[in-house]
C-alpha atoms as a PDB file:
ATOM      1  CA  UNK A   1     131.900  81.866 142.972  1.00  0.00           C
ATOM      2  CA  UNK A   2     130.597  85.400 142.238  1.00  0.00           C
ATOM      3  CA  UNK A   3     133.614  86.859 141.443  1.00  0.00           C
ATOM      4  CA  UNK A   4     133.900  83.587 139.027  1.00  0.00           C
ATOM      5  CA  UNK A   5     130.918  85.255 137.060  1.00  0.00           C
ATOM      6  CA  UNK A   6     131.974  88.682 137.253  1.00  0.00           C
ATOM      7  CA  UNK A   7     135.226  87.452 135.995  1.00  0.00           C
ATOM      8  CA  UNK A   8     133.776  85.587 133.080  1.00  0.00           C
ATOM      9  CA  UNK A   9     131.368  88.418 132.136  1.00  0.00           C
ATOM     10  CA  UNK A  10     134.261  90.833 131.845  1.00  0.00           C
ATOM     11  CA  UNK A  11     135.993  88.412 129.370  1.00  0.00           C
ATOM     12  CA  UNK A  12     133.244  88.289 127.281  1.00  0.00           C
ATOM     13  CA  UNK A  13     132.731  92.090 127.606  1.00  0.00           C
ATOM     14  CA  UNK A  14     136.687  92.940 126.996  1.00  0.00           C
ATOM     15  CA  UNK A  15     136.607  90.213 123.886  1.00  0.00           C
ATOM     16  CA  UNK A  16     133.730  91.428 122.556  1.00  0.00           C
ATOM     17  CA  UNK A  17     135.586  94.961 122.069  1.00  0.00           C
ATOM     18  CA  UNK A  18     138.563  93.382 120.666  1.00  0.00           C
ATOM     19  CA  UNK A  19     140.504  94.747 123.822  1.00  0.00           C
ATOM     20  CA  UNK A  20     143.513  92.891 125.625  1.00  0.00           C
ATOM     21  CA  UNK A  21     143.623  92.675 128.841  1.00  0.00           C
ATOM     22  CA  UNK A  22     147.002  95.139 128.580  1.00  0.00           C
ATOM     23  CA  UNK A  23     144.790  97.715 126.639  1.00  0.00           C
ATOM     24  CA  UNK A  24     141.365  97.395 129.013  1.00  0.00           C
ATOM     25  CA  UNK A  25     143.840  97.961 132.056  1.00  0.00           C
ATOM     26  CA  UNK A  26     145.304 100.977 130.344  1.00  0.00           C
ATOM     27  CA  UNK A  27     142.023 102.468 130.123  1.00  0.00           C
ATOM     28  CA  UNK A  28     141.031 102.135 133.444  1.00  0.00           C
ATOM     29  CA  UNK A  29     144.334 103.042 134.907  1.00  0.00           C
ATOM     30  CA  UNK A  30     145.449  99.976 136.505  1.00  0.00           C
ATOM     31  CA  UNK A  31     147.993  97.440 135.551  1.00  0.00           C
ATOM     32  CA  UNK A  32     147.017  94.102 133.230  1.00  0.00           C
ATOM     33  CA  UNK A  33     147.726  91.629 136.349  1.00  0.00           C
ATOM     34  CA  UNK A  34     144.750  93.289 138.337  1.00  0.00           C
ATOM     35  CA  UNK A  35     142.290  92.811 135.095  1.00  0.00           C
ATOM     36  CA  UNK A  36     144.036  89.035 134.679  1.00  0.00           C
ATOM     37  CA  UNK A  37     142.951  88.598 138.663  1.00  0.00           C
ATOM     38  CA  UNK A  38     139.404  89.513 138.272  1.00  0.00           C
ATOM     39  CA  UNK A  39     138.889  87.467 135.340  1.00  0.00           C
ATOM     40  CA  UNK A  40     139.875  84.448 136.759  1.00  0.00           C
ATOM     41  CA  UNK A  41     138.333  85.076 140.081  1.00  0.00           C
ATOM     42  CA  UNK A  42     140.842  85.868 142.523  1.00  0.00           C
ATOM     43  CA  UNK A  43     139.821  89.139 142.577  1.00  0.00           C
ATOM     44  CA  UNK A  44     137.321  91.523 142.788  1.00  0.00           C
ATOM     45  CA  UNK A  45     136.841  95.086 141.513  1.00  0.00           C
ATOM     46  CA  UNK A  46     136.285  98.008 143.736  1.00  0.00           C
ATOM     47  CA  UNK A  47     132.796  99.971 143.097  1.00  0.00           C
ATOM     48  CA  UNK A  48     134.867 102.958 141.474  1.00  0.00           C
ATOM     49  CA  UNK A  49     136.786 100.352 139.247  1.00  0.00           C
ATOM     50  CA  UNK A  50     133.965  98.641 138.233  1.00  0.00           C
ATOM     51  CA  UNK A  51     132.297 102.038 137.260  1.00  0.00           C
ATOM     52  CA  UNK A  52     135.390 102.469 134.636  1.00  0.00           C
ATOM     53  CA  UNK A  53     135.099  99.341 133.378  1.00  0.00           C
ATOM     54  CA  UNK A  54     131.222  99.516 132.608  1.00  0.00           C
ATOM     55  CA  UNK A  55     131.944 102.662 130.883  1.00  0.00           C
ATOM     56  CA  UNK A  56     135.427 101.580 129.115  1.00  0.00           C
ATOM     57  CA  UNK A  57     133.588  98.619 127.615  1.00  0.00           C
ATOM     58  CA  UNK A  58     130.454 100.098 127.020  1.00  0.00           C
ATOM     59  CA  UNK A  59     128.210  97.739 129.112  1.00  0.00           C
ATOM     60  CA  UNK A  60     126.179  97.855 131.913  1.00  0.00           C
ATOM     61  CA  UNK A  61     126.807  96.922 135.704  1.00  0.00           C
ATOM     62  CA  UNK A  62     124.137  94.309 135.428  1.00  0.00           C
ATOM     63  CA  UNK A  63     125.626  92.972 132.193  1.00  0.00           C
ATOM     64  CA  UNK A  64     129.170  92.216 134.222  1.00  0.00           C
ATOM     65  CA  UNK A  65     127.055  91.290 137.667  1.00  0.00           C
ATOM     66  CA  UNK A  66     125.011  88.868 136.411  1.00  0.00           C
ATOM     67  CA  UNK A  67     125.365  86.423 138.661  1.00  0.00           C
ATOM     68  CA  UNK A  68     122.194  83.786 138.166  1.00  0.00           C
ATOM     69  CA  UNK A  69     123.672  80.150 138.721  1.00  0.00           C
ATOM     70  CA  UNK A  70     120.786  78.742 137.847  1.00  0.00           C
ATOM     71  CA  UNK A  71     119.596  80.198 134.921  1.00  0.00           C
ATOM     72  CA  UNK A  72     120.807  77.257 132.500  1.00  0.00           C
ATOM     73  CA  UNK A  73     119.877  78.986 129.102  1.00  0.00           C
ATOM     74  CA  UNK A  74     122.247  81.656 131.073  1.00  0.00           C
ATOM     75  CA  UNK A  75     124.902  79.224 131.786  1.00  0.00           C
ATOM     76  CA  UNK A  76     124.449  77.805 127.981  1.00  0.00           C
ATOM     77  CA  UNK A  77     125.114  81.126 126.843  1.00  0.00           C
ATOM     78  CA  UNK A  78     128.158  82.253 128.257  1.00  0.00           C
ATOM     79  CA  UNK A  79     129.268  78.541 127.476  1.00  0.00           C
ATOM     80  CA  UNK A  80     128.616  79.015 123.565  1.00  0.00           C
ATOM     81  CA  UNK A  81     130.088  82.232 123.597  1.00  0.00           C
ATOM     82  CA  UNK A  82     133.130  81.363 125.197  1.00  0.00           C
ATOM     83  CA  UNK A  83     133.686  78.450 122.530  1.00  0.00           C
ATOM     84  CA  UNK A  84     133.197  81.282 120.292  1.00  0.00           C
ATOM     85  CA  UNK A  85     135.901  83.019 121.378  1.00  0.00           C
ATOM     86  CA  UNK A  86     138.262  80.264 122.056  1.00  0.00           C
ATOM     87  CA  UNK A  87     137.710  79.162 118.139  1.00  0.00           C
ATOM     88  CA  UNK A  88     137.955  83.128 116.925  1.00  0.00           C
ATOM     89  CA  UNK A  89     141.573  83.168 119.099  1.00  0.00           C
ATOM     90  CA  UNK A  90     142.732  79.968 117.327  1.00  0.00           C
ATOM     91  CA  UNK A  91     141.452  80.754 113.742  1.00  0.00           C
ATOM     92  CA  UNK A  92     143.305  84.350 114.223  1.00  0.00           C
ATOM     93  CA  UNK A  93     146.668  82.657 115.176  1.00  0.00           C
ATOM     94  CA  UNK A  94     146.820  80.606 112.574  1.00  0.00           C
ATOM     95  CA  UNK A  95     145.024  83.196 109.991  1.00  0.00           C
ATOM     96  CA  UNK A  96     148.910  83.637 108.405  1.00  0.00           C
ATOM     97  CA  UNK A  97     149.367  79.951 107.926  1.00  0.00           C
ATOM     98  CA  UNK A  98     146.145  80.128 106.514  1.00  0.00           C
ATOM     99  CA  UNK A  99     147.178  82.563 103.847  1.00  0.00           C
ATOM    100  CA  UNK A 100     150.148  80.833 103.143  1.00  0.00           C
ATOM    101  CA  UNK A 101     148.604  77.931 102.295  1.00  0.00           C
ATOM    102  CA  UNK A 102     146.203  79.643 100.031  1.00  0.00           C
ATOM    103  CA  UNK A 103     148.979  80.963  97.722  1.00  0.00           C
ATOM    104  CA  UNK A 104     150.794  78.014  97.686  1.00  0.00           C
ATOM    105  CA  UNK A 105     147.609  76.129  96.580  1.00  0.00           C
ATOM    106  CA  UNK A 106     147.213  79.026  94.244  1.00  0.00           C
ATOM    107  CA  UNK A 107     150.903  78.851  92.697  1.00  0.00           C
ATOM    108  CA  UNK A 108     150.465  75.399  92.265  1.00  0.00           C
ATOM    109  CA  UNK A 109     147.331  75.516  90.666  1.00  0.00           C
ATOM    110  CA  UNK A 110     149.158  77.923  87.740  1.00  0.00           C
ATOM    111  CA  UNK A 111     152.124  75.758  87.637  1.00  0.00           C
ATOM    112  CA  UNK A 112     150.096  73.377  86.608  1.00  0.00           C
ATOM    113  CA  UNK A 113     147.940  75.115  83.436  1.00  0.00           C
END
């Protein structure tokens, strides 16, 4: 379950710097399947890996270790802020459709004066 949290924490962490999981990898010099692994807990990092990753996403060790089950204003957090980043991910993909509608509304709206 650790590795669970550590996983989680890095998601956050990489999200919160706009990085993919291709681009984090790149920075730390290994490939985007190892990153994938330790995010979802099949994996863990080595102590030099983790090392480049603090720095690469400009965190701490104890931000990405945190590993208090039960802390539930913890849990709440990373809960919230994972919503947050499922709903910025969905309002981002459809951000074009978005604008599209906009200047449709908008064309219509001067058609019609």
């Amino acid at each position: 379950m650790r590795g669970y949290n550590l996983g989680k924490m890095l998601r956050i962490a990489r999200k919160r710097k706009n990085l993919t999981q291709a681009r984090l990898a790149q920075l730390v010099g290994i490939e985007a399947s190892s990153i994938s692994k330790i995010e979802c807990g099949h994996s863990l990092p080595s102590l030099e890996l983790l090392r480049e990753l603090v720095l690469a996403l400009e965190t701490s060790a104890d931000f990405l270790l945190e590993t208090e089950h039960n802390d539930q204003r913890h849990d709440a957090m990373v809960g919230m802020v994972e919503q947050y980043l499922t709903v910025r991910d969905a309002v981002d993909k459809l951000s074009p459709y978005f604008d599209i509608i906009t200047k449709r509304n908008k064309r219509h709206e001067d058609s019609d004066l």
